[in-house]
Each structure stands twice: as structure tokens, then as C-alpha cells.
PDB file of N, CA and C in Angstrom:
ATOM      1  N   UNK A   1       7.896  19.476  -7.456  1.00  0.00           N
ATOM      2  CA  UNK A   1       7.314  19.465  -6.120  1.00  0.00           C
ATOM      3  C   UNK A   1       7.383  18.048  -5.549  1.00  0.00           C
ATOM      4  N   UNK A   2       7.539  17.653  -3.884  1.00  0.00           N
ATOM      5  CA  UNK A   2       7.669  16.787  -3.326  1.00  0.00           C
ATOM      6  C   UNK A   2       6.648  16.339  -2.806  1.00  0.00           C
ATOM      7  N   UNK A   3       6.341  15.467  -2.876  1.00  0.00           N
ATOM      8  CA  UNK A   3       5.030  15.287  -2.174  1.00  0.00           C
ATOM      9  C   UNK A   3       5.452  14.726  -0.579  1.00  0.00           C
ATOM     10  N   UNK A   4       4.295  14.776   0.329  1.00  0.00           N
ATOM     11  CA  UNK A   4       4.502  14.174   1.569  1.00  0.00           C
ATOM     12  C   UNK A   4       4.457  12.311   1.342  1.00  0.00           C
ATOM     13  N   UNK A   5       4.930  11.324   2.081  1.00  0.00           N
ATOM     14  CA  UNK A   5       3.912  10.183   1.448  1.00  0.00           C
ATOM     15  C   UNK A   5       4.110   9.657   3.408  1.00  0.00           C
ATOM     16  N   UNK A   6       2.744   9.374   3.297  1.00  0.00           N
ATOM     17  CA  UNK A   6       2.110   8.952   5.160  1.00  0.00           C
ATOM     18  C   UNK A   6       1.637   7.678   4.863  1.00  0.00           C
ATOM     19  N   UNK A   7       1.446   7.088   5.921  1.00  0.00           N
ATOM     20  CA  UNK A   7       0.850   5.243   5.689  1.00  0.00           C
ATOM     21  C   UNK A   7       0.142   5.749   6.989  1.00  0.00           C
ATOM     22  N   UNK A   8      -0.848   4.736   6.530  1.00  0.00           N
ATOM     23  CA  UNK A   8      -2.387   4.632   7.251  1.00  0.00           C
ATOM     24  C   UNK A   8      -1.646   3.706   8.471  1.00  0.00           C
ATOM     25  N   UNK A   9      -2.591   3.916   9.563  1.00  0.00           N
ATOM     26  CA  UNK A   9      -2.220   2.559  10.238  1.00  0.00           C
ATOM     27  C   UNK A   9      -2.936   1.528   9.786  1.00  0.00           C
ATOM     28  N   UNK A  10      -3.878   1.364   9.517  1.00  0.00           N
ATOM     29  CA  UNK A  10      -3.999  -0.025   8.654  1.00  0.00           C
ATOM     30  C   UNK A  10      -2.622  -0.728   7.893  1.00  0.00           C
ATOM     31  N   UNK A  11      -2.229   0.644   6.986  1.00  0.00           N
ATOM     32  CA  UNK A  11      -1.452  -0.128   6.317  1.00  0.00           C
ATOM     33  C   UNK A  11       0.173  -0.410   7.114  1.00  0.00           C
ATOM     34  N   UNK A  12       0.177   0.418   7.881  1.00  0.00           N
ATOM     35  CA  UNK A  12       1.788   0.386   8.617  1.00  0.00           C
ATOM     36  C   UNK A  12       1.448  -1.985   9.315  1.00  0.00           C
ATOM     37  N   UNK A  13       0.076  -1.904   9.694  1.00  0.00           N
ATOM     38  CA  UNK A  13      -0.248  -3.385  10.344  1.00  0.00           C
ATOM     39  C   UNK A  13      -0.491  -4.090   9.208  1.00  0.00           C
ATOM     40  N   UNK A  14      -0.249  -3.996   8.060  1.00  0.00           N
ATOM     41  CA  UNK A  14      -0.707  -5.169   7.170  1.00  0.00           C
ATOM     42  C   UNK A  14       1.050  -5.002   7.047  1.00  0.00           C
ATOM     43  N   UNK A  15       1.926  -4.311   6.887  1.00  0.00           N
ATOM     44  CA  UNK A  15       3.441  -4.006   6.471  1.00  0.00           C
ATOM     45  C   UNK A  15       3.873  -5.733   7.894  1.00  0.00           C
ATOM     46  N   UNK A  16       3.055  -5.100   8.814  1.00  0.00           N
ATOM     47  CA  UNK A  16       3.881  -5.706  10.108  1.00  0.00           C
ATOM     48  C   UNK A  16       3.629  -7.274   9.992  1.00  0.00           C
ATOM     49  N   UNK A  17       2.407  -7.411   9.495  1.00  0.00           N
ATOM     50  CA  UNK A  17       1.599  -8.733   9.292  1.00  0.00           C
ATOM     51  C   UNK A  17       2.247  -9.556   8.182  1.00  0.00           C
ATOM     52  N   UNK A  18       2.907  -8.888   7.170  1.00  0.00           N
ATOM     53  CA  UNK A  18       3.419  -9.705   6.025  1.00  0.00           C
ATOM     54  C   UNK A  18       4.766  -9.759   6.371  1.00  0.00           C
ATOM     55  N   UNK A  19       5.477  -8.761   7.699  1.00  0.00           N
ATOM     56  CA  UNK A  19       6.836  -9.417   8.163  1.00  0.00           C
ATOM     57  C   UNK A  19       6.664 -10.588   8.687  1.00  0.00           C
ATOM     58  N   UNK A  20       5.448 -10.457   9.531  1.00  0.00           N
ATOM     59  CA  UNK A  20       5.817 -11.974  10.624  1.00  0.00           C
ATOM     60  C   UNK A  20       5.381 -13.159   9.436  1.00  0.00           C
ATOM     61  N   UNK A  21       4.654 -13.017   8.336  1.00  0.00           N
ATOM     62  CA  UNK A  21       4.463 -13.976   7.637  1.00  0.00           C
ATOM     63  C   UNK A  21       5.422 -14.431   6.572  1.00  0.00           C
ATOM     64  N   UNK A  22       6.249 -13.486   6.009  1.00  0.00           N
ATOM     65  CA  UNK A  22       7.514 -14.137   5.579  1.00  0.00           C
ATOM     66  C   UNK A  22       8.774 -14.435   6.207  1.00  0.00           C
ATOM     67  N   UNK A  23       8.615 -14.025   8.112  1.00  0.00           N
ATOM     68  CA  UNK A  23       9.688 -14.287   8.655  1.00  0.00           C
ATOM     69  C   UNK A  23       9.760 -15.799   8.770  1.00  0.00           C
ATOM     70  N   UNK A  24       8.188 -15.697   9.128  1.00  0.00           N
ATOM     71  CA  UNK A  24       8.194 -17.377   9.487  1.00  0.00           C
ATOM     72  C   UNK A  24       8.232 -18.284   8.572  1.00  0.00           C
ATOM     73  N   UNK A  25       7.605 -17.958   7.007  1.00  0.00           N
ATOM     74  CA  UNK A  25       7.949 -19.082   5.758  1.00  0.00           C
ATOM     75  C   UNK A  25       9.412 -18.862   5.533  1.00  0.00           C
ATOM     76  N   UNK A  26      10.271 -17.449   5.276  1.00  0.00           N
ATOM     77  CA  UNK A  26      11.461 -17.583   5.241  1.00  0.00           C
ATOM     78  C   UNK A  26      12.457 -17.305   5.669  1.00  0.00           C
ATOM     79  N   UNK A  27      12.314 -16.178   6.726  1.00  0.00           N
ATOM     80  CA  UNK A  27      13.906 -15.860   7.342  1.00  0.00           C
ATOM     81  C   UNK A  27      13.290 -14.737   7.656  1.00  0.00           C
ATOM     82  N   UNK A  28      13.645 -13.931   9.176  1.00  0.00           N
ATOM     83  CA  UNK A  28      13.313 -12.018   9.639  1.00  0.00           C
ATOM     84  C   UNK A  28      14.344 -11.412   8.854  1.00  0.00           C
ATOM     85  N   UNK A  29      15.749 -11.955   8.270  1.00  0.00           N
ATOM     86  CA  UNK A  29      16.267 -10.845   7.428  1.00  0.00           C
ATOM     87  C   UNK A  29      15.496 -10.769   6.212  1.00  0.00           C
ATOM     88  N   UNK A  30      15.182 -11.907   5.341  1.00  0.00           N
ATOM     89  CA  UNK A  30      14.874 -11.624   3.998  1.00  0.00           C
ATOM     90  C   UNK A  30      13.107 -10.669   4.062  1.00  0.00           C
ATOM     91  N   UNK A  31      12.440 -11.483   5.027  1.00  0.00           N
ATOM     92  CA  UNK A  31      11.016 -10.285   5.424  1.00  0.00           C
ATOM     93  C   UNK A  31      11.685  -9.104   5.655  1.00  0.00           C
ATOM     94  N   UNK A  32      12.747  -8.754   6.452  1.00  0.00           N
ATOM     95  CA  UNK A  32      13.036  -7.027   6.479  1.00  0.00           C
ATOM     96  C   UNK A  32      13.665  -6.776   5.186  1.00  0.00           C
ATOM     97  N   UNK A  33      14.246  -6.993   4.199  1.00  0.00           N
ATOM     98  CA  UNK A  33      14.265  -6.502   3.225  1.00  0.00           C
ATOM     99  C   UNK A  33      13.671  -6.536   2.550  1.00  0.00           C
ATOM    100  N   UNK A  34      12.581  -7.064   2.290  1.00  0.00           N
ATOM    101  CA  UNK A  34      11.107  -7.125   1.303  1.00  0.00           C
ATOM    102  C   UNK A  34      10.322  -5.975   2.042  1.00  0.00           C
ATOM    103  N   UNK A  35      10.544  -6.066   3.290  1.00  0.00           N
ATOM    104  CA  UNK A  35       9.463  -4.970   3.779  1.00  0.00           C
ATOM    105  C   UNK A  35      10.077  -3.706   3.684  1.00  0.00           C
ATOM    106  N   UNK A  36      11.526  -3.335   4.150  1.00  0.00           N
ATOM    107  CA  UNK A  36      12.303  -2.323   3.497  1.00  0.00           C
ATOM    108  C   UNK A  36      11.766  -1.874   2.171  1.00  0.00           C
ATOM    109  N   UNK A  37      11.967  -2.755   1.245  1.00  0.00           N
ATOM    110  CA  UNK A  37      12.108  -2.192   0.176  1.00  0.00           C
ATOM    111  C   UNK A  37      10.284  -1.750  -0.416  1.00  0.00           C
ATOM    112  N   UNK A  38       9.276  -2.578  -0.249  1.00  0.00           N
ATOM    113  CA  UNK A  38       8.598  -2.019  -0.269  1.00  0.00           C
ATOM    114  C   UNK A  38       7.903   0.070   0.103  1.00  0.00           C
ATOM    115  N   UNK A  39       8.568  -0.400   1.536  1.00  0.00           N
ATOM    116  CA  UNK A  39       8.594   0.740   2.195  1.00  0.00           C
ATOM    117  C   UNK A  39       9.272   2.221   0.890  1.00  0.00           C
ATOM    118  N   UNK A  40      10.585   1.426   0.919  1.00  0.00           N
ATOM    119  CA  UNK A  40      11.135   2.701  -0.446  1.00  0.00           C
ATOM    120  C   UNK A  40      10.735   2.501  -1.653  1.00  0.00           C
ATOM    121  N   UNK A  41       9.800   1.685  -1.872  1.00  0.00           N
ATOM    122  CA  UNK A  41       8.577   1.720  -3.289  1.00  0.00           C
ATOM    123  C   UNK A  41       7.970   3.081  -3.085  1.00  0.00           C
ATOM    124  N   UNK A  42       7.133   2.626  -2.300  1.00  0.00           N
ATOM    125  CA  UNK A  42       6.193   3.830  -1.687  1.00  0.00           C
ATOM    126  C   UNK A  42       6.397   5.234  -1.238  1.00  0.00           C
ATOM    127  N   UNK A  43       7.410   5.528  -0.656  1.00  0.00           N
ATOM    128  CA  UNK A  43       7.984   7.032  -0.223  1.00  0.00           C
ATOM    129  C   UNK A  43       8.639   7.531  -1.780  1.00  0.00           C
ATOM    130  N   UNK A  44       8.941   6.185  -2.717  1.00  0.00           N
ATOM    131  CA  UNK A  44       9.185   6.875  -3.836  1.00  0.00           C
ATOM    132  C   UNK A  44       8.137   7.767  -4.520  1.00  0.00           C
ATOM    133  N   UNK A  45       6.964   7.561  -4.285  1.00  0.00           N
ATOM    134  CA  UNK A  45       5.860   8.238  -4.727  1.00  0.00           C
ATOM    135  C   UNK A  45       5.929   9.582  -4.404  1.00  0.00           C
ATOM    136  N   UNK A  46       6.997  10.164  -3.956  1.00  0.00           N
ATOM    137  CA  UNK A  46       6.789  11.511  -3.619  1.00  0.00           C
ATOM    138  C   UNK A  46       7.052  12.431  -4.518  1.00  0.00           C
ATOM    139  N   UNK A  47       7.580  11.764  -5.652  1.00  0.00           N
ATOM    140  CA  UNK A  47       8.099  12.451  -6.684  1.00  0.00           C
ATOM    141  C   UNK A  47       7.413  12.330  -7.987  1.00  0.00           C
ATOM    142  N   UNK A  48       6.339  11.169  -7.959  1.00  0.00           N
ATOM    143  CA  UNK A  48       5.707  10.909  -9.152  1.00  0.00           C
ATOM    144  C   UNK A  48       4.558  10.030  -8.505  1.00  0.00           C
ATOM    145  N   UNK A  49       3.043  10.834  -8.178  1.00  0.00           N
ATOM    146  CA  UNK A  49       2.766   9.913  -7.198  1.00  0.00           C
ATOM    147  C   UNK A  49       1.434   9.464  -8.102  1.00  0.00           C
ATOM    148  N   UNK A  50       1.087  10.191  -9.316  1.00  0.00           N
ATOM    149  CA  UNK A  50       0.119   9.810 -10.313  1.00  0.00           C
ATOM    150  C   UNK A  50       0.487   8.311 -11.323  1.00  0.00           C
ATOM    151  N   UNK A  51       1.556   7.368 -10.339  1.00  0.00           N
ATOM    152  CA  UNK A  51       1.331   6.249 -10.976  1.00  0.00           C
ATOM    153  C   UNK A  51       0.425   5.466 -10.996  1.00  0.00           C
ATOM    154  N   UNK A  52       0.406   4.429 -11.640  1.00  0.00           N
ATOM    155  CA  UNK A  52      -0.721   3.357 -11.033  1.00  0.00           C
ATOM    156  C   UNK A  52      -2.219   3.230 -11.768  1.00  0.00           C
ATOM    157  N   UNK A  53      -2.697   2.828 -11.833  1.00  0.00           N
ATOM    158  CA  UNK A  53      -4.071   2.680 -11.817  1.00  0.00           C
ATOM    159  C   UNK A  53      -4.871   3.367 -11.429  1.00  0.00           C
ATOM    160  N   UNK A  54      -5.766   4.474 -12.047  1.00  0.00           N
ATOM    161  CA  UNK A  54      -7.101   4.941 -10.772  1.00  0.00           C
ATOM    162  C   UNK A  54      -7.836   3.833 -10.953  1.00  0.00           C
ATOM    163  N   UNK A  55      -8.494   3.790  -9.216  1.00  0.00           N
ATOM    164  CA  UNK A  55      -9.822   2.920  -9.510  1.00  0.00           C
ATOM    165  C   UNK A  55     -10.522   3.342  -8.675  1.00  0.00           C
ATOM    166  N   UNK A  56     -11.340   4.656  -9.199  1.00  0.00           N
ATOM    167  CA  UNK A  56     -12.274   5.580  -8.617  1.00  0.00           C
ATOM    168  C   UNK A  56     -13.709   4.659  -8.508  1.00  0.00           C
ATOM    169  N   UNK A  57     -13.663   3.323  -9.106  1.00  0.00           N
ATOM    170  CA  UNK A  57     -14.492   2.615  -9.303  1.00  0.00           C
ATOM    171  C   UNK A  57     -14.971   1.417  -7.817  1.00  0.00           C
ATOM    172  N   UNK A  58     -13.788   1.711  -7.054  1.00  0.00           N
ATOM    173  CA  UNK A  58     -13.490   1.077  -5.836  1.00  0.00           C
ATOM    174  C   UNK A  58     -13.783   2.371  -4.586  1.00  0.00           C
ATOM    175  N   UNK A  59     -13.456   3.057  -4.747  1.00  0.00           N
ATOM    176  CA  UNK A  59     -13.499   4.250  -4.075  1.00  0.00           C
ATOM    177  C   UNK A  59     -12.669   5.626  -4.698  1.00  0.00           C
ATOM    178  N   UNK A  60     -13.690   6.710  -4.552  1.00  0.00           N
ATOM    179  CA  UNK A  60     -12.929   8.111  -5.233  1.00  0.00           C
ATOM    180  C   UNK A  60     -11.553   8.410  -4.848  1.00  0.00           C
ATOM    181  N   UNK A  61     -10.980   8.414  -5.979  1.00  0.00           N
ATOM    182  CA  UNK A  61      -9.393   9.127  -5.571  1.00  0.00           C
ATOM    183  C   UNK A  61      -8.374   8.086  -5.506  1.00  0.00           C
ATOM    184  N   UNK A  62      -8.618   6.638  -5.177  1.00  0.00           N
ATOM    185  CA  UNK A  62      -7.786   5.486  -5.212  1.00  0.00           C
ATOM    186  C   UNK A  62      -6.793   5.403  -6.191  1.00  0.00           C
ATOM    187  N   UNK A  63      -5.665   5.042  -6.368  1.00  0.00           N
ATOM    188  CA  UNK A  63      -5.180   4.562  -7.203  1.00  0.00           C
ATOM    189  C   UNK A  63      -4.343   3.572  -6.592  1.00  0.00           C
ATOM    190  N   UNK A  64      -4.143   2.348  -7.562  1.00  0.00           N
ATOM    191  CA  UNK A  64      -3.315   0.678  -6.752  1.00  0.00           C
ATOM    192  C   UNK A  64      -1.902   1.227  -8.122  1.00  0.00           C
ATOM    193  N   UNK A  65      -0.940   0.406  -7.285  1.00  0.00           N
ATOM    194  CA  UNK A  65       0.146  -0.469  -8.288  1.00  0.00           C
ATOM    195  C   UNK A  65       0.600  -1.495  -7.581  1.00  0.00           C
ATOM    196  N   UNK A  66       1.531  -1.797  -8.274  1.00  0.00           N
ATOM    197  CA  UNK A  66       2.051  -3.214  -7.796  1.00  0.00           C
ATOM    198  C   UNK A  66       3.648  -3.175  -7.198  1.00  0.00           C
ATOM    199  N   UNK A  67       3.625  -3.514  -6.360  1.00  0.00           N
ATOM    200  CA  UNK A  67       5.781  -3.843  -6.110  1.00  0.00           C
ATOM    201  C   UNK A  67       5.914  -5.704  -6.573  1.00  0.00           C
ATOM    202  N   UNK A  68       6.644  -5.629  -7.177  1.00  0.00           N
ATOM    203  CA  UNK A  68       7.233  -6.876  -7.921  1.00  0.00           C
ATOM    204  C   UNK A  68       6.063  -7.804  -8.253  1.00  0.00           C
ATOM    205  N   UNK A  69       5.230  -7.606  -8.438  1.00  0.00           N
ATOM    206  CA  UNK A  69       3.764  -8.296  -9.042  1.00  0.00           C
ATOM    207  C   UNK A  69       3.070  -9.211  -8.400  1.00  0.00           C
ATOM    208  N   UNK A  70       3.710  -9.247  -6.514  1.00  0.00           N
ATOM    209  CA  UNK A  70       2.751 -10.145  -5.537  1.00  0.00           C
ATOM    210  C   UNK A  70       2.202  -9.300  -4.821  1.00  0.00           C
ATOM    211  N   UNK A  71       2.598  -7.840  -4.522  1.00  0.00           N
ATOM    212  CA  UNK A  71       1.823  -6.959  -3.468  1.00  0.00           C
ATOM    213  C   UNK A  71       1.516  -5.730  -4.258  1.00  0.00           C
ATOM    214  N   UNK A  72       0.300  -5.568  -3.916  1.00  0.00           N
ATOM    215  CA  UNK A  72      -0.742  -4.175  -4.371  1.00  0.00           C
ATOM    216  C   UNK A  72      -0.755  -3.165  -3.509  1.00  0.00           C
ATOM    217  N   UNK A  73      -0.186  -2.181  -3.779  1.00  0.00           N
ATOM    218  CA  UNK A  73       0.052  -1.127  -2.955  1.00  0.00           C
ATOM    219  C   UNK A  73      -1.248   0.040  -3.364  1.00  0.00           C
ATOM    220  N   UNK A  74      -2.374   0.346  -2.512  1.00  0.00           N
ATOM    221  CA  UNK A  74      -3.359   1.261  -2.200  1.00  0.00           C
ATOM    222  C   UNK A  74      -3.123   2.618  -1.780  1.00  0.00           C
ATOM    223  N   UNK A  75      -3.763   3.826  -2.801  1.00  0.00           N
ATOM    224  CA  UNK A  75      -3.271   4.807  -2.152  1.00  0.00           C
ATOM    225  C   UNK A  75      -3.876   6.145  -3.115  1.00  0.00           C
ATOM    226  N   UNK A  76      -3.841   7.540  -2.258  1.00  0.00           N
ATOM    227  CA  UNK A  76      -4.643   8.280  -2.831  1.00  0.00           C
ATOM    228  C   UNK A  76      -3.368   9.703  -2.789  1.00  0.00           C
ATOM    229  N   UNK A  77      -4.208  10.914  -3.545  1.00  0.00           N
ATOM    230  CA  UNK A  77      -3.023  12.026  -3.500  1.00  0.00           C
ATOM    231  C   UNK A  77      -4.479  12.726  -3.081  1.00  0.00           C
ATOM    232  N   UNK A  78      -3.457  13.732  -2.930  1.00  0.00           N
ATOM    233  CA  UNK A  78      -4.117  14.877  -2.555  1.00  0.00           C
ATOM    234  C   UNK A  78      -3.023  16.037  -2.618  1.00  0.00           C
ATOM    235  N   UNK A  79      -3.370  17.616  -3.218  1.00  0.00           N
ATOM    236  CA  UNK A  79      -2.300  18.727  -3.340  1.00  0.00           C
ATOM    237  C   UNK A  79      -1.103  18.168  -2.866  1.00  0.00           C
ATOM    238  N   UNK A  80      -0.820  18.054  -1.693  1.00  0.00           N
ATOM    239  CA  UNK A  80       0.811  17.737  -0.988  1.00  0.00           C
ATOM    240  C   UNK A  80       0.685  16.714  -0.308  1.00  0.00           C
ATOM    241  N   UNK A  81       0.214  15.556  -0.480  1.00  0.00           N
ATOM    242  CA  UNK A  81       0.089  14.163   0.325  1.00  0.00           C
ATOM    243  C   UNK A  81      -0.204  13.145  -0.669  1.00  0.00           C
ATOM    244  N   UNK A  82       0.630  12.111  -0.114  1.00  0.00           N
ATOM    245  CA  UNK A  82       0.624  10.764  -0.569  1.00  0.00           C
ATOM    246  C   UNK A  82      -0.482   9.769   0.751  1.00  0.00           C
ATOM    247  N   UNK A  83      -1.037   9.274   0.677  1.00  0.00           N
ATOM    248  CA  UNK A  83      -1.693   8.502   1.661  1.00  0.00           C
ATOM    249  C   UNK A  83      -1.737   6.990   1.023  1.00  0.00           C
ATOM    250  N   UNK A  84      -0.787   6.472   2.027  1.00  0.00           N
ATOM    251  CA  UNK A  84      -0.658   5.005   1.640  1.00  0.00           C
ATOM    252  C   UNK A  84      -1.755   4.332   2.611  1.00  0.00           C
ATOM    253  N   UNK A  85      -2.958   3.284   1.996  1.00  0.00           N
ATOM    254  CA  UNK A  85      -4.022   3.291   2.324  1.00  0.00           C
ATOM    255  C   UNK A  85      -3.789   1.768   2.850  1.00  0.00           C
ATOM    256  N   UNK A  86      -3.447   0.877   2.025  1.00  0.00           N
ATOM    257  CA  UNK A  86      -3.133  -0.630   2.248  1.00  0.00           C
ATOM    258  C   UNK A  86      -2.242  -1.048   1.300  1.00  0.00           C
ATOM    259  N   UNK A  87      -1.679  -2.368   1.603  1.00  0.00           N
ATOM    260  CA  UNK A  87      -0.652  -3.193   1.613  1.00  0.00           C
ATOM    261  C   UNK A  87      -1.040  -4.228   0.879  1.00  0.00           C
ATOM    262  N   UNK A  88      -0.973  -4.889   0.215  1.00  0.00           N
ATOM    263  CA  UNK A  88      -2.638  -6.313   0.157  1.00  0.00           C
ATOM    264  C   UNK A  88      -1.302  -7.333  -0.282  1.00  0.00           C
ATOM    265  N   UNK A  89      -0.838  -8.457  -0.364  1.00  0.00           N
ATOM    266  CA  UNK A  89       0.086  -9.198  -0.847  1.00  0.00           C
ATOM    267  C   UNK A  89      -0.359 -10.754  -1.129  1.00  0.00           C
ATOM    268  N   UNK A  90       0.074 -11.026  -2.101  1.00  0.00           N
ATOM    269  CA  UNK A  90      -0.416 -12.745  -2.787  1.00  0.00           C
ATOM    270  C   UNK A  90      -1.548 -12.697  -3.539  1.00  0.00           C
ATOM    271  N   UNK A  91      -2.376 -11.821  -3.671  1.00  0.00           N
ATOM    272  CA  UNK A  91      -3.974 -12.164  -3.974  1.00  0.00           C
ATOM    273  C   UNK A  91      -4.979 -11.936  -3.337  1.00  0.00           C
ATOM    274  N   UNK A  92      -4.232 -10.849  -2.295  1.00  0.00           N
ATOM    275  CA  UNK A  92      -5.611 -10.715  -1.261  1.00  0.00           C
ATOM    276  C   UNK A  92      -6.331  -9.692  -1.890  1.00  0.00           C
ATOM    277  N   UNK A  93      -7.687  -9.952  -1.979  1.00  0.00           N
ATOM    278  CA  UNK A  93      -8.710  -9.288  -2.157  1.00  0.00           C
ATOM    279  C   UNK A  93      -8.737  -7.660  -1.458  1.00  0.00           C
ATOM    280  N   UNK A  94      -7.954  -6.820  -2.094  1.00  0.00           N
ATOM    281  CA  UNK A  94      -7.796  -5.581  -1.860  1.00  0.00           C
ATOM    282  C   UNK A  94      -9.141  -4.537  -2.285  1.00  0.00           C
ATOM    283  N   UNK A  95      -9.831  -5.454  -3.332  1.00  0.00           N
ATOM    284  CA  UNK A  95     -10.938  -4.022  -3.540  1.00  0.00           C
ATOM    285  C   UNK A  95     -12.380  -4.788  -3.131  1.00  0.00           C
ATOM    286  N   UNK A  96     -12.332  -5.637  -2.096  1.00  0.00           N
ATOM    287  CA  UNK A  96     -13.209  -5.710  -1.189  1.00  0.00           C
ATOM    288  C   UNK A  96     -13.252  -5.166  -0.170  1.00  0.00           C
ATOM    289  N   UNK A  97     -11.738  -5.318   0.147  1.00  0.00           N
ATOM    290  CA  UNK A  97     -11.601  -4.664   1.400  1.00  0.00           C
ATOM    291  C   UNK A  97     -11.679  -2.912   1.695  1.00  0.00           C
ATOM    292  N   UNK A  98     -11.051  -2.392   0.307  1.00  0.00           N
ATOM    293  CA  UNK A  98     -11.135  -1.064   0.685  1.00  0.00           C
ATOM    294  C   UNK A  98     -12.812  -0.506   0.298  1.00  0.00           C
ATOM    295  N   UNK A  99     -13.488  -1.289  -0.100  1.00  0.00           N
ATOM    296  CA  UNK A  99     -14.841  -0.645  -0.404  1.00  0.00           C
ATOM    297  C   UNK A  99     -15.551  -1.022   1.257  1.00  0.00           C
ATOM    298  N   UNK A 100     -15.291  -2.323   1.735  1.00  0.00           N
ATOM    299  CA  UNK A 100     -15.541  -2.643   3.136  1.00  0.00           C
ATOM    300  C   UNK A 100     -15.404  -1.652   3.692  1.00  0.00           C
ATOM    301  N   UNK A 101     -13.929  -0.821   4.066  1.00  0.00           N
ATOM    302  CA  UNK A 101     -13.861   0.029   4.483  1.00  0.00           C
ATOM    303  C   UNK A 101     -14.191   1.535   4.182  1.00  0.00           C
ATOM    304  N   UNK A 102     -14.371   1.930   2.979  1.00  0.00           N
ATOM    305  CA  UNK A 102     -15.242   2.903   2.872  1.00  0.00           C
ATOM    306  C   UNK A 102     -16.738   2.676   3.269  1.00  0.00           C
ATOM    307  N   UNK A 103     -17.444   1.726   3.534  1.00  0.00           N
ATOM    308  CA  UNK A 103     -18.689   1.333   3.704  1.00  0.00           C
ATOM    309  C   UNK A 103     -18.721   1.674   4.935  1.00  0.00           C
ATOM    310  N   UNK A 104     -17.224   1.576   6.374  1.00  0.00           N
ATOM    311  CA  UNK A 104     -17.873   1.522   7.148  1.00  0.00           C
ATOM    312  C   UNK A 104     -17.577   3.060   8.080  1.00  0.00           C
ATOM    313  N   UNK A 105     -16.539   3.755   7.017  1.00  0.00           N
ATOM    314  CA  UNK A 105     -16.534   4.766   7.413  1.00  0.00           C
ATOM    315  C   UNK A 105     -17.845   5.819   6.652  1.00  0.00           C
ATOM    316  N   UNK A 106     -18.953   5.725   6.130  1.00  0.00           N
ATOM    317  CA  UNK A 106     -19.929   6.130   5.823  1.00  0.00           C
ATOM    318  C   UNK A 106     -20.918   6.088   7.221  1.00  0.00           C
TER     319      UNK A 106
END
């Protein structure tokens, strides 16, 4: 079975936010292929989307992994959906933020 895989808009604007930030430390081609390829990290999940980490401990249903060991990719399943939740890259504090945001959708 295939799964669907959707990005949050949060996360489609953190995707957009880490182009303009490696366009400008290094080049808009090499940011579009980091962001490319990320992108086909993630839609890869459609086929195996129980990778990763749960961290039901951050919020129910979460699970993180990593693309090349600087960006943490956030994200939950459900029957036929992938939901790509956030993006987080370098060290950003990703499970503040997504508990932030479960806090404020409560």
C-alpha cells in the first residue's frame, strides 16, 4: 500500500525559509537541490512511512528522522496519510516547537 505524503504549511515555509538561507550562505542552485532532495526524502515515506523515531512523548503519533544528519524531518501517519509536520535544520529546537504548537492548538 501507498501512502499519501502532504506537508503542512508550516512545513512547506520552513522548506522555503531554509532555501533563502542556504541560497544566501551558498548558491539558489545548491539550496534547490538540498531542498529537492529533501522534498524526495519525504514523499519517499509513502512506501515505508513507520520510519524514524516515535516521540509520542512530544506529541501523540509524532515520529522525527533525519535527512543527512542536519535536518529533522517531523511527521505523523495515519491509515492512508503521511503528514509532514516540520522541517527543523542545524539544531533547531524541533520538540519545543512542536509541543508549542500542540499547546496552542489545544
Amino acid at each position: 500500500m501507498k501512502y499519501r505524503v502532504i506537508f503542512s504549511p508550516e512545513a512547506e515555509e520552513q522548506l522555503a525559509e531554509l532555501f533563502h538561507y542556504i541560497a544566501e550562505a551558498a548558491s539558489p542552485s545548491i539550496a534547490e537541490r538540498y531542498i529537492n532532495a529533501i522534498i524526495t526524502y519525504c514523499e519517499g515515506l509513502d512506501t515505508f512511512p513507520l520510519r524514524g523515531a516515535k516521540r509520542d512523548d512530544i506529541r501523540p503519533g509524532l515520529r522525527v528522522t533525519n535527512y543527512k544528519g542536519r535536518t529533522v524531518i517531523a511527521f505523523d501517519v495515519d491509515t492512508q496519510q503521511v503528514s509532514i509536520i516540520g522541517v527543523f535544520y542545524g539544531g533547531q529546537d524541533y520538540e519545543t516547537a512542536l509541543q508549542d504548537d500542540l499547546d496552542e492548538e489545544a
